[in-house]
C-alpha atoms as a PDB file:
ATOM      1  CA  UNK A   1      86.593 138.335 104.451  1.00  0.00           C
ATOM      2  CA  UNK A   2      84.507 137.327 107.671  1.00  0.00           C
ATOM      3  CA  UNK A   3      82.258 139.861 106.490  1.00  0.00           C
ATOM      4  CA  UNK A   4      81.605 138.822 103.259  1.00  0.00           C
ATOM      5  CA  UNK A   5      80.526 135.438 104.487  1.00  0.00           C
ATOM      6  CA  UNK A   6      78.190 136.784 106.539  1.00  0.00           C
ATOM      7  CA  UNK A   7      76.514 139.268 104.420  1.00  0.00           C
ATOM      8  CA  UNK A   8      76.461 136.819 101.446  1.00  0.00           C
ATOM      9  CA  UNK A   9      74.513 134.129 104.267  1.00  0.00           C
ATOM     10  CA  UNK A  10      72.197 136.688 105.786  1.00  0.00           C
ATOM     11  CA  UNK A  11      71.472 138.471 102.303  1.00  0.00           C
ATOM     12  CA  UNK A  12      67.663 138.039 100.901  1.00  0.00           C
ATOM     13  CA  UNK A  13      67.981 139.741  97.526  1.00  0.00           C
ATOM     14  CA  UNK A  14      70.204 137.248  95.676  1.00  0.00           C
ATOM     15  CA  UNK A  15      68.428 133.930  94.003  1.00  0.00           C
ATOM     16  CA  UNK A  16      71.131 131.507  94.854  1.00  0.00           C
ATOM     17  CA  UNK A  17      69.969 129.349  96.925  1.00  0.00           C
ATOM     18  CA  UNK A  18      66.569 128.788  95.011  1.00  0.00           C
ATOM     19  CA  UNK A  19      68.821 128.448  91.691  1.00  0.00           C
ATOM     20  CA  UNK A  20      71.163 125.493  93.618  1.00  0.00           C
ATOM     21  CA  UNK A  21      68.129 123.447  95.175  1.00  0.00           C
ATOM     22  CA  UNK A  22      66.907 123.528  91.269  1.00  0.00           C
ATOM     23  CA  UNK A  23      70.188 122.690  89.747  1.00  0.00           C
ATOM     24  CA  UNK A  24      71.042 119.888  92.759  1.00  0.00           C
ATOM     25  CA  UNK A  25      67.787 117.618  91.715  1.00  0.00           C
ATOM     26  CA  UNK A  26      69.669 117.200  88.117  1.00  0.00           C
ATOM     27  CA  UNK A  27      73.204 116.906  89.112  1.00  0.00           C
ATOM     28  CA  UNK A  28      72.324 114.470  91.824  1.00  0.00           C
ATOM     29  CA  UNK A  29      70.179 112.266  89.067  1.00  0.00           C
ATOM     30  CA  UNK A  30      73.049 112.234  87.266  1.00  0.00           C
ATOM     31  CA  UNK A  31      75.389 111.363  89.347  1.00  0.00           C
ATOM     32  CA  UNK A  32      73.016 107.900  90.230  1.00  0.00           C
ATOM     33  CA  UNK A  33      72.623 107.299  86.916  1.00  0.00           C
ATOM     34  CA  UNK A  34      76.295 107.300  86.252  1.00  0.00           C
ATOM     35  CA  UNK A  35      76.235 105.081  89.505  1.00  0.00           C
ATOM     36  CA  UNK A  36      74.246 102.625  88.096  1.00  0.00           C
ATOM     37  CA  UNK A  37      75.774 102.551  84.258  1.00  0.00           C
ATOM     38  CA  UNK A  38      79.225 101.921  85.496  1.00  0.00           C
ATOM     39  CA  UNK A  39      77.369  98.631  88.349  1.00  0.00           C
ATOM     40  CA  UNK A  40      75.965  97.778  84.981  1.00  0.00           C
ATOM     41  CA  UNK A  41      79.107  97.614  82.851  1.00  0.00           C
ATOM     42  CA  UNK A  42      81.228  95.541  85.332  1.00  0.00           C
ATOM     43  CA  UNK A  43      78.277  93.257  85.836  1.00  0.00           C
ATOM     44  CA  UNK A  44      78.377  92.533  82.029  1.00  0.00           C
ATOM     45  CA  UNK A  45      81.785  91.974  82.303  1.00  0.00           C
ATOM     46  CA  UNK A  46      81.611  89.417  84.676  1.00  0.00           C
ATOM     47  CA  UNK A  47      78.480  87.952  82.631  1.00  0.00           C
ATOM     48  CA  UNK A  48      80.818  87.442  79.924  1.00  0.00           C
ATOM     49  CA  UNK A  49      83.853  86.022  81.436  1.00  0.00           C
ATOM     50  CA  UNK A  50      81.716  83.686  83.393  1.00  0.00           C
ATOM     51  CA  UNK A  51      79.334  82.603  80.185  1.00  0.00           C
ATOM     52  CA  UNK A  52      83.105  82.215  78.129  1.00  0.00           C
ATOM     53  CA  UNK A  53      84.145  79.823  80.808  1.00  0.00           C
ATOM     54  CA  UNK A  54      81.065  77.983  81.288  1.00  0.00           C
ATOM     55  CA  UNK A  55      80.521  77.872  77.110  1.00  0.00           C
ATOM     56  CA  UNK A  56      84.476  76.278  77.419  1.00  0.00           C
ATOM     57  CA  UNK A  57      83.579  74.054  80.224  1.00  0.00           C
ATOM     58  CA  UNK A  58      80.917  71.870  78.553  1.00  0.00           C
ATOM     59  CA  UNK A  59      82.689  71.587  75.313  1.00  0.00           C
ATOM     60  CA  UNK A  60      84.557  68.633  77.041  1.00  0.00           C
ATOM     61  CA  UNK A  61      81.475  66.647  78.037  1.00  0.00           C
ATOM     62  CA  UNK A  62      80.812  63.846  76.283  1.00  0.00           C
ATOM     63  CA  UNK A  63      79.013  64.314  72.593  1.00  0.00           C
ATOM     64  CA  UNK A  64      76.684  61.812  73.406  1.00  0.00           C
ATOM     65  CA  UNK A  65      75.016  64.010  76.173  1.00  0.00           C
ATOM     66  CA  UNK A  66      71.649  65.422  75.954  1.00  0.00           C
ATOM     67  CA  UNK A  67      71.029  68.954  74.903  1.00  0.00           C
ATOM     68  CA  UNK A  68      69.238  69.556  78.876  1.00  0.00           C
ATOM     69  CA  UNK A  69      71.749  67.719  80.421  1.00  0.00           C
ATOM     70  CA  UNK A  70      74.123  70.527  78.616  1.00  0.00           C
ATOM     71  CA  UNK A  71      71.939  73.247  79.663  1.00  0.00           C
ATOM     72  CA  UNK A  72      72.026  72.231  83.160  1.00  0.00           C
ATOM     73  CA  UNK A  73      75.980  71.753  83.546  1.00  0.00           C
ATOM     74  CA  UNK A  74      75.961  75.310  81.264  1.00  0.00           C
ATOM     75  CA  UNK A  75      73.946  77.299  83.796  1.00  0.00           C
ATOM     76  CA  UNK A  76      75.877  74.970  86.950  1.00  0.00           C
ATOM     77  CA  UNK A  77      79.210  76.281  85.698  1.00  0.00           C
ATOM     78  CA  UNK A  78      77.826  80.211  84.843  1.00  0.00           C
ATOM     79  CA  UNK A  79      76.859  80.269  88.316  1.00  0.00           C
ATOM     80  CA  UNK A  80      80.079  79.056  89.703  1.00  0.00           C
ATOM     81  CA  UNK A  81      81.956  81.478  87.766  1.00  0.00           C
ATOM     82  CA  UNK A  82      79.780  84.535  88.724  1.00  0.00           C
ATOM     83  CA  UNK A  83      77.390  84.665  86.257  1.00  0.00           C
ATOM     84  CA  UNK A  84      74.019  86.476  87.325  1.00  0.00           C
ATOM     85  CA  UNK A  85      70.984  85.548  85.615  1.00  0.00           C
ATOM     86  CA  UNK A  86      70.053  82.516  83.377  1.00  0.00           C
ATOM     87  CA  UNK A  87      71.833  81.355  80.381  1.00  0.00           C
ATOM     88  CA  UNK A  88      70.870  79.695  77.085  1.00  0.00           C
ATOM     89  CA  UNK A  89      72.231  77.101  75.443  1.00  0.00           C
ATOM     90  CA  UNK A  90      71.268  78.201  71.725  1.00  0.00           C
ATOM     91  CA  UNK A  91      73.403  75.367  69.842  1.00  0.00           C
ATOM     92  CA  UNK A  92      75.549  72.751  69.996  1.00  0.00           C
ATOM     93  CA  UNK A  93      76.924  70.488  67.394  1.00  0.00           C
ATOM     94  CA  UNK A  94      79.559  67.965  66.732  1.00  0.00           C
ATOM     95  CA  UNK A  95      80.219  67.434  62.940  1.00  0.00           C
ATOM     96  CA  UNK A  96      80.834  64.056  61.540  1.00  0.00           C
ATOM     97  CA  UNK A  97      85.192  65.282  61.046  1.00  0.00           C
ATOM     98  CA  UNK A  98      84.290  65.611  65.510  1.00  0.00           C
ATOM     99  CA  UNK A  99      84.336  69.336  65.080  1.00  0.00           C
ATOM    100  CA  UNK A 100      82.497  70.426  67.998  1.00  0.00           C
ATOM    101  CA  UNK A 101      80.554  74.506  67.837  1.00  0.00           C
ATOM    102  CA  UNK A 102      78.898  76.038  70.413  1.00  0.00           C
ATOM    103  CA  UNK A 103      76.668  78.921  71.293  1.00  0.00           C
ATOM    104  CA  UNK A 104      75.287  80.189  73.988  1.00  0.00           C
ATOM    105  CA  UNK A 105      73.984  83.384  75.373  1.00  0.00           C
ATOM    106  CA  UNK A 106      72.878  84.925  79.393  1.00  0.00           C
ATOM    107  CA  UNK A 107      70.609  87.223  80.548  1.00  0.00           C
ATOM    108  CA  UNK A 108      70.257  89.658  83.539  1.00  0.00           C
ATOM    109  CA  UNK A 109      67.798  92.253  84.574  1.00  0.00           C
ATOM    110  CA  UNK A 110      69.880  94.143  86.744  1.00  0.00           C
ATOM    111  CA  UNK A 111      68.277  96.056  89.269  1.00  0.00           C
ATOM    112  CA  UNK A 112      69.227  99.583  89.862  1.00  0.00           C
ATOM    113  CA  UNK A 113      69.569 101.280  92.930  1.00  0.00           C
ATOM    114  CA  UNK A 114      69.516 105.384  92.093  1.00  0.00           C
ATOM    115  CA  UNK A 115      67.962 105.250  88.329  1.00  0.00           C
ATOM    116  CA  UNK A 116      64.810 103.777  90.463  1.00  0.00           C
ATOM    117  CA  UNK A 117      63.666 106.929  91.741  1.00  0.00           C
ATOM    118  CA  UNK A 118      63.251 108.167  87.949  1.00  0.00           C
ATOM    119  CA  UNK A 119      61.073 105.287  87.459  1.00  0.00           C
ATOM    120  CA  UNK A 120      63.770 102.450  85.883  1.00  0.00           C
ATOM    121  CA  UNK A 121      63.450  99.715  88.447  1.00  0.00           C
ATOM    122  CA  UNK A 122      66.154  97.429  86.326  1.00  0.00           C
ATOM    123  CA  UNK A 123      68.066  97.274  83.338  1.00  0.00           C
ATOM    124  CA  UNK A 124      68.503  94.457  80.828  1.00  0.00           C
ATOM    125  CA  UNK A 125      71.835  92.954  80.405  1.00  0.00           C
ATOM    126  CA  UNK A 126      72.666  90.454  77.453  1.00  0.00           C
ATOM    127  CA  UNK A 127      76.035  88.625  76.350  1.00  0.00           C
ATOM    128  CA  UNK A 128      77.116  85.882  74.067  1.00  0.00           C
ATOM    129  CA  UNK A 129      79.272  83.412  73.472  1.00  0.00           C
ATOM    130  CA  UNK A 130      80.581  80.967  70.532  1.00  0.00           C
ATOM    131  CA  UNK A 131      83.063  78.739  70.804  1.00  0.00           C
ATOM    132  CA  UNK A 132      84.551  75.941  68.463  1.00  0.00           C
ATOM    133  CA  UNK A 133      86.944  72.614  69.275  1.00  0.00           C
ATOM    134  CA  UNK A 134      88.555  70.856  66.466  1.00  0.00           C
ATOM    135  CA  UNK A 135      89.091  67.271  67.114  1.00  0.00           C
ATOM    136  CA  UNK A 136      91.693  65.761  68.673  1.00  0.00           C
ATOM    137  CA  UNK A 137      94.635  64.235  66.015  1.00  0.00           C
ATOM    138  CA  UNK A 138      93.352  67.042  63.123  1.00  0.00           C
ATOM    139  CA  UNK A 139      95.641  67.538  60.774  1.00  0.00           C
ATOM    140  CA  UNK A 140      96.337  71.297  61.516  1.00  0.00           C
ATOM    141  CA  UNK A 141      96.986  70.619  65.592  1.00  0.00           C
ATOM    142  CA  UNK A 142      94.208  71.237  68.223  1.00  0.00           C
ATOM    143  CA  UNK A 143      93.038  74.336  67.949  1.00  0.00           C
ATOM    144  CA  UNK A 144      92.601  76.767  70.749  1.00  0.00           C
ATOM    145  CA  UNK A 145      89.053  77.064  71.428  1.00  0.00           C
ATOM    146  CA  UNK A 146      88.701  80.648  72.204  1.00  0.00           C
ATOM    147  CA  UNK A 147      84.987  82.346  72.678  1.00  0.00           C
ATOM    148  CA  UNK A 148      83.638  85.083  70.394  1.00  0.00           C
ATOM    149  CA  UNK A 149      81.747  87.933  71.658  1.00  0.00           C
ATOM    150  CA  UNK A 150      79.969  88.154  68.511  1.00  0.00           C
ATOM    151  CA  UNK A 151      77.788  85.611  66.675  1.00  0.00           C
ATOM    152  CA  UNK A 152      77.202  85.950  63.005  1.00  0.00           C
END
């Protein structure tokens, strides 16, 4: 077996080596991109748990509070959560039954650290968020207020 080895190292006519440095530039590629996909998916994760909370958390300011006041404690409590990037406050309204809806959104540009040397500096990472709080003393309970992934 010693033999082998060394003839195999020492031989010139095979194209092995040449066919490995060409296949290792793909396979290495690959294995960054991967890298950065699966950085990417937990990262959205976290986005969205930390834009549910936050969406959650300034349901129970007062009504009477101004739509930048609600942006700021919005973005204040994404942050605190683990939320990277900037969020949105896209609506907010209290019907006259007190029937409070929200929705909200965050955005990331995540940079990547393999996918840059094919030329992808970041990538672009969006969630959502709706909510709604019935109010208090309805007729059916208080209903959970549970955040939706998906707006209509």
């Amino acid at each position: 077996m010693p033999n082998v080895k060394k003839t195999f190292v020492k031989s010139e006519s095979g194209s092995f080596v040449p066919a490995l440095a060409v296949a290792l530039v793909p396979l290495v590629a690959a294995v960054g991109v991967v890298t950065d996909y699966s950085r990417g998916v937990a990262e959205k994760a976290s986005m969205q748990a930390a834009l549910d909370a936050a969406s959650l958390s300034i349901m129970t300011l007062p009504k009477d509070m101004s739509t930048q006041d609600r942006q700021v404690h919005l973005q204040s409590a994404y942050e605190v959560n683990g939320g990277a990037g900037q969020t949105k406050l896209l609506t907010y309204d209290v019907a006259v039954t007190g029937k409070a809806t929200i929705s909200t959104s965050a955005a990331y540009d995540m940079p990547t650290d393999f996918m840059t040397v094919l030329g992808i500096k970041s990538v672009a990472i969006g969630v959502k968020a709706a909510a709604r709080k019935n109010p208090e003393g309805f007729s059916g309970g208080a209903e959970s207020t549970t955040p939706s992934r998906y707006l209509p």
